[in-house]
N, C-alpha and C. Protein backbone atom coordinates (compact mmCIF):
# COMPACT_ATOMS: atom_id res chain seq x y z
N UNK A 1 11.91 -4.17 3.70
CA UNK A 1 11.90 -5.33 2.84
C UNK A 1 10.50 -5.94 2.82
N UNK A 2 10.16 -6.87 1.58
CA UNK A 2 8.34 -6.95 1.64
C UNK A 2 8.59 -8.27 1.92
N UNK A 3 7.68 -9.06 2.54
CA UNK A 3 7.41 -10.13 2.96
C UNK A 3 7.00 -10.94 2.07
N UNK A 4 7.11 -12.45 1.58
CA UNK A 4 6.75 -12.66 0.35
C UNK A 4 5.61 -13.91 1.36
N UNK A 5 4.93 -13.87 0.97
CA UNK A 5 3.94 -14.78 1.27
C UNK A 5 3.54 -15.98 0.05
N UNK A 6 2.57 -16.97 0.47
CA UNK A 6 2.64 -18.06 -0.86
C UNK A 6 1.35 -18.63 -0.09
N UNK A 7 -0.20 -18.64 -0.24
CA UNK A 7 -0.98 -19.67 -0.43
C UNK A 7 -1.83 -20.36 -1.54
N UNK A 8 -2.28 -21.03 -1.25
CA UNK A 8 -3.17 -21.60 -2.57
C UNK A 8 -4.55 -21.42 -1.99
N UNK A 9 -5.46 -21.20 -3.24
CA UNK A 9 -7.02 -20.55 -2.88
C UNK A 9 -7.29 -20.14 -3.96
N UNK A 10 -8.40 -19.29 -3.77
CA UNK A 10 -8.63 -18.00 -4.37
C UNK A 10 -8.81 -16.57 -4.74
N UNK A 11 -7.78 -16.24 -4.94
CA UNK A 11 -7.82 -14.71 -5.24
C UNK A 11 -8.51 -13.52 -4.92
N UNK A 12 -10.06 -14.15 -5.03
CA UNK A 12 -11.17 -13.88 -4.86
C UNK A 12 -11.76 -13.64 -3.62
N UNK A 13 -11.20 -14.55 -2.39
CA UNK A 13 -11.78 -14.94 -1.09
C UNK A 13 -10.52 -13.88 -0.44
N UNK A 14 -9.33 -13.55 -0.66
CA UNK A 14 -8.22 -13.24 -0.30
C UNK A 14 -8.27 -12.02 0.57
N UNK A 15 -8.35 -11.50 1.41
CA UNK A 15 -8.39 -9.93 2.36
C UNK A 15 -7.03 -9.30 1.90
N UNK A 16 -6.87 -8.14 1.39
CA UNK A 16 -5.80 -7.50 0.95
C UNK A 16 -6.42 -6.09 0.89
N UNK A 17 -4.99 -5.46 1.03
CA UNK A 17 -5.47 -3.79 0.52
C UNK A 17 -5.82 -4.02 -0.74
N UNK A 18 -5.14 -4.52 -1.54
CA UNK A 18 -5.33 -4.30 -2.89
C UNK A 18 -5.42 -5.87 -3.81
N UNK A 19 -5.76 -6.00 -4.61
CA UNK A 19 -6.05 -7.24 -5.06
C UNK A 19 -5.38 -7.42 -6.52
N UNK A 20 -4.54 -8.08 -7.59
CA UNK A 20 -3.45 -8.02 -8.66
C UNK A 20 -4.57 -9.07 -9.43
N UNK A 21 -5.01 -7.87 -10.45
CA UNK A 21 -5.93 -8.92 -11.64
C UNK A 21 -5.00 -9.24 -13.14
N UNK A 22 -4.99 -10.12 -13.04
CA UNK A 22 -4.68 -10.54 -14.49
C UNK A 22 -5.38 -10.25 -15.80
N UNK A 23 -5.53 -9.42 -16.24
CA UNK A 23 -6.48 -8.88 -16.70
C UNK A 23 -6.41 -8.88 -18.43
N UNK A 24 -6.79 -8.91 -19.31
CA UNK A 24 -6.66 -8.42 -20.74
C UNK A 24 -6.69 -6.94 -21.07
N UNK A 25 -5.76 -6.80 -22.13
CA UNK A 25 -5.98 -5.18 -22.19
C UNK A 25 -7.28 -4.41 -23.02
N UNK A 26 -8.05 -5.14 -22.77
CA UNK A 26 -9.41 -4.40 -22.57
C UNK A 26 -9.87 -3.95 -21.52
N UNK A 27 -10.00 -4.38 -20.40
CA UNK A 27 -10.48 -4.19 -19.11
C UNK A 27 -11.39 -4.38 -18.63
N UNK A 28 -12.45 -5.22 -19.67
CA UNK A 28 -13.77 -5.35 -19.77
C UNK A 28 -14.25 -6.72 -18.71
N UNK A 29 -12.61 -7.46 -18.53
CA UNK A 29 -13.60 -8.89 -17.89
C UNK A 29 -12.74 -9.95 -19.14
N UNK A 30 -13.21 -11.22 -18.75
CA UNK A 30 -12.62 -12.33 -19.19
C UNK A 30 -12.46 -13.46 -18.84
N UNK A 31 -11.73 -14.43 -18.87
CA UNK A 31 -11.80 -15.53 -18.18
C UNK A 31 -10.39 -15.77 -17.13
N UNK A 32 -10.66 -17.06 -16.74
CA UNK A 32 -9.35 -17.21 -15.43
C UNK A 32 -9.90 -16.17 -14.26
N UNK A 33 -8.85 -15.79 -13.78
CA UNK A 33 -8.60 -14.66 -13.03
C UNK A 33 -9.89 -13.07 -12.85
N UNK A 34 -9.29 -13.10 -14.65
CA UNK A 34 -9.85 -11.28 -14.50
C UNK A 34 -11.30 -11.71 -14.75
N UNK A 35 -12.20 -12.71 -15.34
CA UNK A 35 -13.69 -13.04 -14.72
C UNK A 35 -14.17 -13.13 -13.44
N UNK A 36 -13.35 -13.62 -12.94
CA UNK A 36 -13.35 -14.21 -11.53
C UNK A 36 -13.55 -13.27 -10.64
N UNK A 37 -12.54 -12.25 -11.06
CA UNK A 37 -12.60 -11.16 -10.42
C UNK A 37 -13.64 -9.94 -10.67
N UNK A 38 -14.08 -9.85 -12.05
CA UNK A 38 -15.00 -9.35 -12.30
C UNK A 38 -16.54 -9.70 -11.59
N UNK A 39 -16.59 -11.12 -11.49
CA UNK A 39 -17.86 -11.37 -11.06
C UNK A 39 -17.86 -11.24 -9.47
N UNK A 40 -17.08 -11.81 -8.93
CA UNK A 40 -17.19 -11.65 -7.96
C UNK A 40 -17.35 -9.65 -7.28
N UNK A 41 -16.30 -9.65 -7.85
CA UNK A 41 -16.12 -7.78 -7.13
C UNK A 41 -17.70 -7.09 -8.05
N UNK A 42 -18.61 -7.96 -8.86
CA UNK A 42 -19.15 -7.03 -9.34
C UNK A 42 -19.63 -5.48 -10.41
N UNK A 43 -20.67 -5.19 -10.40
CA UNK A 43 -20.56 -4.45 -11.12
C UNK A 43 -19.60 -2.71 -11.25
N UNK A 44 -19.29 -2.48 -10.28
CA UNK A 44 -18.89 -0.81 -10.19
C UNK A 44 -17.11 -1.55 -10.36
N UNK A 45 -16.90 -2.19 -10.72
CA UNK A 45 -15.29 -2.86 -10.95
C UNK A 45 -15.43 -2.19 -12.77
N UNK A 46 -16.54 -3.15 -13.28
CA UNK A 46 -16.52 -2.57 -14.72
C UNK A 46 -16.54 -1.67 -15.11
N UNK A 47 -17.48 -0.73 -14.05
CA UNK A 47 -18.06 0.96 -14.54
C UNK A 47 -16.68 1.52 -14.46
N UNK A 48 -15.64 1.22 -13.37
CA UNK A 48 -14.70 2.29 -13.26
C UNK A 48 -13.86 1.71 -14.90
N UNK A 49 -13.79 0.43 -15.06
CA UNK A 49 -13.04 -0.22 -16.27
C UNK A 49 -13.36 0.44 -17.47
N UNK A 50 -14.45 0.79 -17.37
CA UNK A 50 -15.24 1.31 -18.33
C UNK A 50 -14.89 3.00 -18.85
N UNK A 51 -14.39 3.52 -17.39
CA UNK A 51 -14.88 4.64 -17.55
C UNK A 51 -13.15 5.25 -17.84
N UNK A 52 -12.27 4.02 -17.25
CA UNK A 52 -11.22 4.34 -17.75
C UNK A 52 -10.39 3.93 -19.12
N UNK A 53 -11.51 3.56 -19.82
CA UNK A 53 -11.17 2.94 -21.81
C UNK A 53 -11.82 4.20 -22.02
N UNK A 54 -12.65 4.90 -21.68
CA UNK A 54 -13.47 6.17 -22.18
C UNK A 54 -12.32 7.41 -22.03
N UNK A 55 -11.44 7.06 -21.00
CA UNK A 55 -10.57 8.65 -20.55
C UNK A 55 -8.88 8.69 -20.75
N UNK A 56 -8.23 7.59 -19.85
CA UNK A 56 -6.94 7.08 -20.12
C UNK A 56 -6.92 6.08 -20.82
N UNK A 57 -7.39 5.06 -21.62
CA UNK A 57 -6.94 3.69 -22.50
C UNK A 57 -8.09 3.78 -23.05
N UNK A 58 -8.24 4.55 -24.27
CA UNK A 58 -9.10 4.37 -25.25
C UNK A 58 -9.11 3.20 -25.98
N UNK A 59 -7.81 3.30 -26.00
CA UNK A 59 -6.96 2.10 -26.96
C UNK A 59 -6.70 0.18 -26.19
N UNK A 60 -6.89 0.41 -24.90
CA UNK A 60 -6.84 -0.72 -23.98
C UNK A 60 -5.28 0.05 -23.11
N UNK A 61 -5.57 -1.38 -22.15
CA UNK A 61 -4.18 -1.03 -21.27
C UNK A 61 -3.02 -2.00 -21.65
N UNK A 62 -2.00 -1.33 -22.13
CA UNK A 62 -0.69 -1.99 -22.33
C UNK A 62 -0.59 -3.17 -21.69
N UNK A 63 0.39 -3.95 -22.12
CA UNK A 63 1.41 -4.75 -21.61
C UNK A 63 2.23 -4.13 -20.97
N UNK A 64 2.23 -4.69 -19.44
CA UNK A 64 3.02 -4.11 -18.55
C UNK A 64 3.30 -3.33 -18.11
N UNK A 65 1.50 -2.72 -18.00
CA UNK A 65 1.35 -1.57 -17.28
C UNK A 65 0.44 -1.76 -16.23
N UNK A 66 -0.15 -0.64 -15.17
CA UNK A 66 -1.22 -1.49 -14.16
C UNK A 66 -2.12 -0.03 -13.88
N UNK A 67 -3.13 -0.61 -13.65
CA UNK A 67 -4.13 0.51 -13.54
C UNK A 67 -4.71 -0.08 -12.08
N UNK A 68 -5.46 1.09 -11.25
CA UNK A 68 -6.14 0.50 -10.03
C UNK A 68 -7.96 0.82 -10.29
N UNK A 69 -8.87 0.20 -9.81
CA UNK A 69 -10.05 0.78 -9.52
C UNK A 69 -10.62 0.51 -8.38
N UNK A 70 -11.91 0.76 -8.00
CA UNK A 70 -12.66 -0.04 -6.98
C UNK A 70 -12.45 -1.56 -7.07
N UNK A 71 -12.67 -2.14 -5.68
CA UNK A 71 -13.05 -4.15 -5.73
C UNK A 71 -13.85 -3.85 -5.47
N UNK A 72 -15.43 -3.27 -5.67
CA UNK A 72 -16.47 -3.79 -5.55
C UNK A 72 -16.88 -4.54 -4.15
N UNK A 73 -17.40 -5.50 -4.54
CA UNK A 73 -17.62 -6.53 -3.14
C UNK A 73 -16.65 -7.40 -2.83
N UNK A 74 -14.95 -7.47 -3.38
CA UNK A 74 -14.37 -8.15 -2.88
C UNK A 74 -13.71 -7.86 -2.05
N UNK A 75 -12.74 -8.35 -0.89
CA UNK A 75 -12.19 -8.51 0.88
C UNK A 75 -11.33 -7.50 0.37
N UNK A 76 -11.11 -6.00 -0.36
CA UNK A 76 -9.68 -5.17 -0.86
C UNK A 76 -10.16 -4.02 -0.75
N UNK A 77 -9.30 -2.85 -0.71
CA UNK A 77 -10.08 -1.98 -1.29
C UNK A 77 -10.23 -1.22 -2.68
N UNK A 78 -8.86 -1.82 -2.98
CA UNK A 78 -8.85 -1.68 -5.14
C UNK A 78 -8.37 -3.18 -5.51
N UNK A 79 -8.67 -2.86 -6.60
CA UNK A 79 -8.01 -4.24 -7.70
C UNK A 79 -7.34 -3.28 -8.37
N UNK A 80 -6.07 -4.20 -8.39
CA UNK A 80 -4.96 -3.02 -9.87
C UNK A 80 -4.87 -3.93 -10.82
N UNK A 81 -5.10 -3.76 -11.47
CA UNK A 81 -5.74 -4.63 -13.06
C UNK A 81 -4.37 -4.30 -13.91
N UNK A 82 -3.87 -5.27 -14.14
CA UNK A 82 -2.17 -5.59 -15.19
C UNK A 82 -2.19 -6.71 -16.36
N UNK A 83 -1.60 -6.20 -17.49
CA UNK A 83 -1.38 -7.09 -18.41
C UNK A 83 -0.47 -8.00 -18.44
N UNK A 84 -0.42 -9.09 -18.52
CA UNK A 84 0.29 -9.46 -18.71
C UNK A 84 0.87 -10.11 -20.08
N UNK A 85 2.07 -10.25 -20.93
CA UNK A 85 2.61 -10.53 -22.25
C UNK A 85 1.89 -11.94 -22.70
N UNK A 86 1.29 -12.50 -23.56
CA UNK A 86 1.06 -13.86 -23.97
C UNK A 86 2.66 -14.58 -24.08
N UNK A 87 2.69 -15.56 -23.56
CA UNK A 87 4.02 -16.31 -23.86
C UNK A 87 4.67 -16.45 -25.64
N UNK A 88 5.76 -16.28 -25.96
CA UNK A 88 6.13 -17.04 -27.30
C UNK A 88 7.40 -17.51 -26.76
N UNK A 89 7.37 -19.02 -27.94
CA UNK A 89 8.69 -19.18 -27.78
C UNK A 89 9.69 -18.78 -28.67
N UNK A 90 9.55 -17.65 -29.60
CA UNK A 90 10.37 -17.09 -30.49
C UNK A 90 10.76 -15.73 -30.07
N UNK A 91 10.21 -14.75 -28.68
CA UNK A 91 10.11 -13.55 -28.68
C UNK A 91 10.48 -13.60 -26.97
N UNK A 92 11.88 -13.47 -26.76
CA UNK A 92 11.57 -12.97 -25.00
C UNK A 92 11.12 -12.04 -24.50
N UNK A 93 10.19 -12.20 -24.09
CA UNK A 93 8.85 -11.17 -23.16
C UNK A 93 8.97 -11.06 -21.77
N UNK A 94 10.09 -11.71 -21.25
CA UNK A 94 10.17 -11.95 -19.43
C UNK A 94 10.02 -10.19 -19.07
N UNK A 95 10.67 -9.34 -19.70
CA UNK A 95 10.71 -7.96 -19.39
C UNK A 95 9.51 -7.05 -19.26
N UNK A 96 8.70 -7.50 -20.21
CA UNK A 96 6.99 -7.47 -19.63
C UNK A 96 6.36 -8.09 -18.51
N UNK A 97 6.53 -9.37 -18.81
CA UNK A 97 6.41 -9.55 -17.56
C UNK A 97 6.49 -9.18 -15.88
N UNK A 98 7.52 -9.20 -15.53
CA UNK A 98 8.32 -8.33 -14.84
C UNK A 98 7.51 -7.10 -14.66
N UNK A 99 7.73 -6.20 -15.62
CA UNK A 99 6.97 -5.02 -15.63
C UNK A 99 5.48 -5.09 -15.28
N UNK A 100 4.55 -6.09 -15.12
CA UNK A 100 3.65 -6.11 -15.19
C UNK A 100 3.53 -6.53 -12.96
N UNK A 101 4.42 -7.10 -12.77
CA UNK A 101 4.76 -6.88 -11.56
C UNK A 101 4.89 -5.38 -10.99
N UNK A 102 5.93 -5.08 -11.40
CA UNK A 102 6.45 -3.74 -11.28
C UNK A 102 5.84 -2.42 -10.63
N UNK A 103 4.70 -2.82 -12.24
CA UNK A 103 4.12 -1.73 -12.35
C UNK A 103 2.64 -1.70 -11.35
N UNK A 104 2.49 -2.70 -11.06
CA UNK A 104 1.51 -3.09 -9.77
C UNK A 104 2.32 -2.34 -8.42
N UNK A 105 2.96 -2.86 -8.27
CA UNK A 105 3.63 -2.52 -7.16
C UNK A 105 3.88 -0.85 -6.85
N UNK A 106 4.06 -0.62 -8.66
CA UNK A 106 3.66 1.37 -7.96
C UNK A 106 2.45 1.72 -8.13
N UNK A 107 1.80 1.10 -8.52
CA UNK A 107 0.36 1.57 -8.11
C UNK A 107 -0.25 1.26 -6.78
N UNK A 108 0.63 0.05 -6.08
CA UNK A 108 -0.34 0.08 -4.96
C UNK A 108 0.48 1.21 -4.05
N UNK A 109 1.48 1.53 -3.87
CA UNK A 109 2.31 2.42 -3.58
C UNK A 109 1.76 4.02 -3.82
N UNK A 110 1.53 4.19 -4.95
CA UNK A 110 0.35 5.31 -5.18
C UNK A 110 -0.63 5.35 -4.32
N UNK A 111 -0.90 4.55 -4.16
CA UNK A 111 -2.55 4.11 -2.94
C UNK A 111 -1.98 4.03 -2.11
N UNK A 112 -1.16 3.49 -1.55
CA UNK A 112 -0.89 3.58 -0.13
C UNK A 112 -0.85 2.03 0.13
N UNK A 113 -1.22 1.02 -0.69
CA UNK A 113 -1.60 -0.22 0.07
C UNK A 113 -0.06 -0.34 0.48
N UNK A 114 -0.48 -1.45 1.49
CA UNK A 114 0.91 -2.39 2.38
C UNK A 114 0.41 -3.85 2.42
N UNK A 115 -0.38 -4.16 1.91
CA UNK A 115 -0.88 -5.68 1.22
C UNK A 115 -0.99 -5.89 -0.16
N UNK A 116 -1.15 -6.84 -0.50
CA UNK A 116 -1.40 -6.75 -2.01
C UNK A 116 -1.13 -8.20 -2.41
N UNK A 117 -2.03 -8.85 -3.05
CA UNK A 117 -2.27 -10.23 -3.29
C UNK A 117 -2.00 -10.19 -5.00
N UNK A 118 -1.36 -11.35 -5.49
CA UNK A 118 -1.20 -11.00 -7.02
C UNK A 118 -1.73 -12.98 -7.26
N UNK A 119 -1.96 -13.48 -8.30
CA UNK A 119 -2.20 -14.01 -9.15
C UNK A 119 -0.77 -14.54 -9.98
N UNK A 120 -0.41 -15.69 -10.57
CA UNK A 120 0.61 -15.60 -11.21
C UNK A 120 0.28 -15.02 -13.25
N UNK A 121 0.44 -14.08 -12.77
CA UNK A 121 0.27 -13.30 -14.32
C UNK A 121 0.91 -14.19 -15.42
N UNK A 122 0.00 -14.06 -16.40
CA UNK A 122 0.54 -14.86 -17.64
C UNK A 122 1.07 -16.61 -17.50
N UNK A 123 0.17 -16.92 -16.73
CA UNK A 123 0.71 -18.59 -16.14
C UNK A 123 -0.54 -19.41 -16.95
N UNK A 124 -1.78 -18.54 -16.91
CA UNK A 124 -2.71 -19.44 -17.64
C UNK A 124 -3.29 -19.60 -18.84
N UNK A 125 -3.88 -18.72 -19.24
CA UNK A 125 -4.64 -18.37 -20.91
C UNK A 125 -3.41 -18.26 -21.66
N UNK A 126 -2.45 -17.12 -21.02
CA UNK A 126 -1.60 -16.67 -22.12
C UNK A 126 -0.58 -17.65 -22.29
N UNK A 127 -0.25 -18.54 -21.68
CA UNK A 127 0.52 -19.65 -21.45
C UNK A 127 1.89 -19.60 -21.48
N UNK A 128 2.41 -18.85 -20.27
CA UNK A 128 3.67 -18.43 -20.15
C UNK A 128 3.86 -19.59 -18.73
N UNK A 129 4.78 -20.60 -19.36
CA UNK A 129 5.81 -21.99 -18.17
C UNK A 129 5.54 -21.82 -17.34
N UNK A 130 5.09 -22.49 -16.39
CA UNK A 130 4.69 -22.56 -14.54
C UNK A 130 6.22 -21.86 -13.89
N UNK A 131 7.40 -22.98 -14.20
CA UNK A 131 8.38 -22.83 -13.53
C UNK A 131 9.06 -21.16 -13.94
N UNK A 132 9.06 -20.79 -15.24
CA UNK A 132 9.69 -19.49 -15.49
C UNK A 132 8.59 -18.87 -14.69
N UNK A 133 7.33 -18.58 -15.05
CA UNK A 133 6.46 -17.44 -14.49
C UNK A 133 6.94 -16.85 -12.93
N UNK A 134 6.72 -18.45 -12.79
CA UNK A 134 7.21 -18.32 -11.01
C UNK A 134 8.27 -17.71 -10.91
N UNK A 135 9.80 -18.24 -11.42
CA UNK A 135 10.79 -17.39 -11.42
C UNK A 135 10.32 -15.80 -11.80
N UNK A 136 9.90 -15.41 -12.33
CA UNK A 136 9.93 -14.25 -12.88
C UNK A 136 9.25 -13.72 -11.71
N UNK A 137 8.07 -13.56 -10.91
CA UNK A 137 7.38 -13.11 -9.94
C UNK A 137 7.88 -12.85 -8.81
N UNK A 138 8.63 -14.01 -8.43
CA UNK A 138 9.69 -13.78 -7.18
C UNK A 138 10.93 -12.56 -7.16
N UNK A 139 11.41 -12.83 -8.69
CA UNK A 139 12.18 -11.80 -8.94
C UNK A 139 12.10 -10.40 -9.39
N UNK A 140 10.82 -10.56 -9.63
CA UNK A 140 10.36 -9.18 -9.51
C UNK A 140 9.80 -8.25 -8.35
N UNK A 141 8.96 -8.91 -7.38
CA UNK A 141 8.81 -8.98 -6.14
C UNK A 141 10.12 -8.23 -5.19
N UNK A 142 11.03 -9.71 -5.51
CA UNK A 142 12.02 -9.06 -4.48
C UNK A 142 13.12 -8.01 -5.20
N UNK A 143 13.02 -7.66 -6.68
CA UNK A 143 14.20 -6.07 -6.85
C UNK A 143 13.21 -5.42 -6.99
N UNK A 144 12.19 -5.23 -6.63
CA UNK A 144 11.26 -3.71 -7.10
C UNK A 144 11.59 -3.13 -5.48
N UNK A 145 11.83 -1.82 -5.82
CA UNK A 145 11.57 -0.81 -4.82
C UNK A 145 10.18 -0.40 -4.54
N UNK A 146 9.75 -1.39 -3.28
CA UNK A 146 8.37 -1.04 -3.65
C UNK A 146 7.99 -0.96 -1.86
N UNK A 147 7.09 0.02 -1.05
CA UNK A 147 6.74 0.20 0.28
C UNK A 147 5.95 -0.79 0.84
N UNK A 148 5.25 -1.41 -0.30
CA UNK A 148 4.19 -2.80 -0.12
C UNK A 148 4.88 -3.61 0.73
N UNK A 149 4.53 -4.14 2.40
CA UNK A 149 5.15 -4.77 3.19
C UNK A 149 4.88 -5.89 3.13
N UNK A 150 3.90 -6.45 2.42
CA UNK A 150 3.32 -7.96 2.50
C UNK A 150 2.54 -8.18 0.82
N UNK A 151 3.20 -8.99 0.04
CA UNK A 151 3.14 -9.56 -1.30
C UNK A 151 2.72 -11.02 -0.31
N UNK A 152 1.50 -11.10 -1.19
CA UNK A 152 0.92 -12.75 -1.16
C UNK A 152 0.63 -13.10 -2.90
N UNK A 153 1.50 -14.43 -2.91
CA UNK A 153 0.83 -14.86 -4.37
C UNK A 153 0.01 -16.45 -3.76
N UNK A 154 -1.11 -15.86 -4.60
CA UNK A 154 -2.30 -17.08 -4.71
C UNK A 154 -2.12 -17.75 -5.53
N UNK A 155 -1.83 -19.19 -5.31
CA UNK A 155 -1.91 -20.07 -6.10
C UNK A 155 -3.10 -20.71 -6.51
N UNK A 156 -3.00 -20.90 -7.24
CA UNK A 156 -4.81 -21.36 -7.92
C UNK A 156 -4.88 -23.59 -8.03
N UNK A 157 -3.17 -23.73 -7.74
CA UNK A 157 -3.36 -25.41 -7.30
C UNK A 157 -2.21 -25.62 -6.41
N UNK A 158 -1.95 -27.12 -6.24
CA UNK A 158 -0.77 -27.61 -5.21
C UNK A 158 0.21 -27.17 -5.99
N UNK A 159 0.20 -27.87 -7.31
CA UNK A 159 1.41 -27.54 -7.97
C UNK A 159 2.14 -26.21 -7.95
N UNK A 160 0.99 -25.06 -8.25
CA UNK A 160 1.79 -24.16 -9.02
C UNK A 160 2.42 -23.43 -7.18
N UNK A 161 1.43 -23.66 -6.00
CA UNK A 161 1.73 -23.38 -4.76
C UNK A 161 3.40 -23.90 -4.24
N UNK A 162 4.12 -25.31 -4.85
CA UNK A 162 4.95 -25.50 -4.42
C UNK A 162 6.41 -25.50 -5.19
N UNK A 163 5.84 -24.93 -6.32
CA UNK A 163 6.93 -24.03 -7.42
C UNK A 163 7.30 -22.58 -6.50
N UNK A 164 6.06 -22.30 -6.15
CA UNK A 164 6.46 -20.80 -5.75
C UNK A 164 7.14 -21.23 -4.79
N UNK A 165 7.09 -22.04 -3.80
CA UNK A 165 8.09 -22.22 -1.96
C UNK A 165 9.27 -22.58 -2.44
N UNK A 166 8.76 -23.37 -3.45
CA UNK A 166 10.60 -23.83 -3.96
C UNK A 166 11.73 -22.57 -4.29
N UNK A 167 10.93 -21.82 -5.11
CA UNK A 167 11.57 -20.51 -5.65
C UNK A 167 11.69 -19.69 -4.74
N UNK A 168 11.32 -19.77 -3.44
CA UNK A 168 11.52 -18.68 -2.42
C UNK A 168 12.27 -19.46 -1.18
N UNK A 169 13.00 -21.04 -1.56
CA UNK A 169 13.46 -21.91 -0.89
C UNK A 169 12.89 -22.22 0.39
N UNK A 170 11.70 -22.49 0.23
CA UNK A 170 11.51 -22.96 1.36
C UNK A 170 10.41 -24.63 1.62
């Protein structure tokens, strides 16, 4: 069973096998999160980003799919870079979502990680509800069949830090 962990920080500073970017399906970098992560982890984060729009995602990387590369200079030893759905309120997307969990989780599994720090996907730019996101993360977290022994989500404030304890009752 994986351990669900919950601090607030940054993403960025975080020691993990693997590190969960929020990313656009370009792969190029961006703001929030997948900048953050870009700048910090550096340049050979992009080259591999780069080199995988040149080979597998010509086209970009799906919604709710996850790719891994180098972290560069950040505390991991990959970032798995995931889309996550832009929110609507005419179109339920939770299933992307979800998937965008998911599909992290077999990639770090592919790798081997047994850490893995995630971000709350689709909570900021794309503007998918604090309180659903959260629901959705936890619940994806805990039905994925996944070997990852320790899930940490970083909260990026108090707030969104004590949505997540709530949702994991504690």
């Amino acid at each position: 069973m994986t351990e669900i962990r919950v601090i607030q920080g940054d993403i960025t500073t975080v020691p993990a096998d693997a590190i969960v970017n929020a990313a656009n399906s370009s792969l190029l970098g961006g703001g929030g999160v997948d900048g953050a992560i870009h700048r910090v982890g550096g340049p050979a984060i992009l080259a591999d980003c780069k080199r995988l729009r040149e080979t597998e995602f010509p086209d970009g990387l799906p919604t709710g799919e996850a790719v891994a590369t180098t972290a560069g200079n950040l505390p991991a030893r990959w970032v798995i870079h995931t889309v996550g759905p832009v929110y609507s309120r005419h179109e339920n997307r939770a299933s992307l979502l979800r998937s965008a969990y998911t599909s992290s989780l077999a990639v770090a599994d592919s790798l081997g990680a047994e850490n893995v720090t995630f971000p709350l996907i689709s909570s900021g730019i794309y503007g998918w509800p604090a309180d659903d996101a959260v629901r959705q993360a936890v619940r994806s977290v805990r039905e994925s069949k996944t070997a990852v022994r320790v899930v940490t989500f970083v909260a990026f404030s108090t707030a969104m830090q004590r949505l997540l304890e709530a949702e994991l009752g504690r």
